[in-house]
Structure formats: structure tokens, C-alpha cells
Protein backbone atom coordinates (compact mmCIF):
# COMPACT_ATOMS: atom_id res chain seq x y z
CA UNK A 1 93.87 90.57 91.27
CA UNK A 2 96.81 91.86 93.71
CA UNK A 3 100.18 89.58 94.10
CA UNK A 4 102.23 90.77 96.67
CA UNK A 5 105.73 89.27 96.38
CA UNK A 6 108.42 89.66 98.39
CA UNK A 7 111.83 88.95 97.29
CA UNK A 8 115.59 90.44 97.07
CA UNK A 9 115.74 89.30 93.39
CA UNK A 10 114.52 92.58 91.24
CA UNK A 11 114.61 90.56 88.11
CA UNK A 12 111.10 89.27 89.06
CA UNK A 13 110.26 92.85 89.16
CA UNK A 14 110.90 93.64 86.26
CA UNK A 15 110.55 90.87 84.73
CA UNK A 16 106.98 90.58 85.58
CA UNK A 17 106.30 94.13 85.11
CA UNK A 18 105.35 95.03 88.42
CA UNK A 19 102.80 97.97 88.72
CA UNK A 20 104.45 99.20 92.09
CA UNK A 21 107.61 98.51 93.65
CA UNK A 22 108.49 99.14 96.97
CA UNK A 23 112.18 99.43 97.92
CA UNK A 24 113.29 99.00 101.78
CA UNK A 25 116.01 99.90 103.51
CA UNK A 26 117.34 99.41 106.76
CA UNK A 27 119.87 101.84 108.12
CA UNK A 28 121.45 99.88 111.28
CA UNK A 29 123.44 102.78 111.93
CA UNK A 30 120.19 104.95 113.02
CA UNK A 31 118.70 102.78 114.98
CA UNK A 32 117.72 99.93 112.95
CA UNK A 33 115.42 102.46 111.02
CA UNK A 34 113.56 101.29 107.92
CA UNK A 35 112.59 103.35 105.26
CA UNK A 36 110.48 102.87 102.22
CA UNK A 37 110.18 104.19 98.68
CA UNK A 38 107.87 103.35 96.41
CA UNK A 39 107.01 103.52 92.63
CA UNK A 40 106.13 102.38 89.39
CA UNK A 41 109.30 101.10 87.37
CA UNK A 42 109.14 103.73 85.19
CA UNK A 43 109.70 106.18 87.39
CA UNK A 44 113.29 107.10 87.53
CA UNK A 45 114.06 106.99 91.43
CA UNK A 46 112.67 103.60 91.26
CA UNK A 47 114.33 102.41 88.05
CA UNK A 48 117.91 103.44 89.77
CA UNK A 49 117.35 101.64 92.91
CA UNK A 50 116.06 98.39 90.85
CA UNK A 51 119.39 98.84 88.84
CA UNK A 52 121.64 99.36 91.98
CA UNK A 53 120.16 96.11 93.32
CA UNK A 54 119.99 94.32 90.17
CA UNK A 55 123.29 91.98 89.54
CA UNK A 56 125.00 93.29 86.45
CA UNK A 57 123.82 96.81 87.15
CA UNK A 58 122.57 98.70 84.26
CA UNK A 59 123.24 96.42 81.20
CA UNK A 60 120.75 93.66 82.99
CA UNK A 61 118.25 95.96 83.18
CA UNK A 62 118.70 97.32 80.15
CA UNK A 63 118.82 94.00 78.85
CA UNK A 64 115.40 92.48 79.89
CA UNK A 65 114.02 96.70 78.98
CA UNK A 66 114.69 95.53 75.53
CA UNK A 67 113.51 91.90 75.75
CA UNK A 68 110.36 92.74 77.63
CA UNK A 69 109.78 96.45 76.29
CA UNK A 70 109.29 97.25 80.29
CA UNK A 71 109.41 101.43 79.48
CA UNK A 72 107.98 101.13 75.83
CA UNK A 73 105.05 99.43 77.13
CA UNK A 74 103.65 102.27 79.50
CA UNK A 75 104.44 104.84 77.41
């Protein structure tokens, strides 16, 4: 099964332990350019923009890490 969601809310990220996650970004200064990165959560680059986005930075993530053992897991 594939569920493609599309929010601004990375809790249900990594809540739901999404197998990819693709970050956007629009950069109105050049253009109205859009640029994409993608990734598992695991990977780092991908873990720092969910954390940037995430509300209550770091600890939150950290938080539902330990709750839902998001890193443990895929280990």
C-alpha cells in the first residue's frame, strides 16, 4: 500500500513513521523556485529539517523518538 500525505504538520511524519519524507521549499527570492529533498527519517539531513519544522524543535522530536522508538526501530 502507498499513502501519500501532504501536510505542514511533521508530527504526522513522524508520528506515523513515514518511510520517505519529502521536504519542499520555495525560495521567492529566486524566482519562486522550489526545491526538494528527500529521505527516510533516519537520515540525518532529513531528521534536521523535520526538527526545524517541528514546533518545539528538538525536544518534540526527541520526545515522540522515545515514545515511538522512530530511530531504534530501523536500526
Amino acid at each position: 500500500r502507498q499513502i501519500i500525505i501532504v501536510t505542514h504538520n511533521p508530527n504526522l511524519a513522524v508520528v506515523c513513521d513515514a518511510d520517505q519524507v519529502i521536504h519542499s521549499r520555495l525560495d521567492k527570492a529566486d524566482g519562486n523556485r522550489v526545491t526538494y529533498i528527500a529521505g527516510a527519517i533516519e537520515n540525518p539531513a532529513i531528521t534536521q529539517l523535520i526538527v526545524d519544522v517541528l514546533e518545539g524543535t528538538k525536544p518534540a522530536f526527541d520526545l515522540r523518538d522515545a515514545k515511538y522508538e522512530i530511530l531504534e526501530r530501523s536500526a
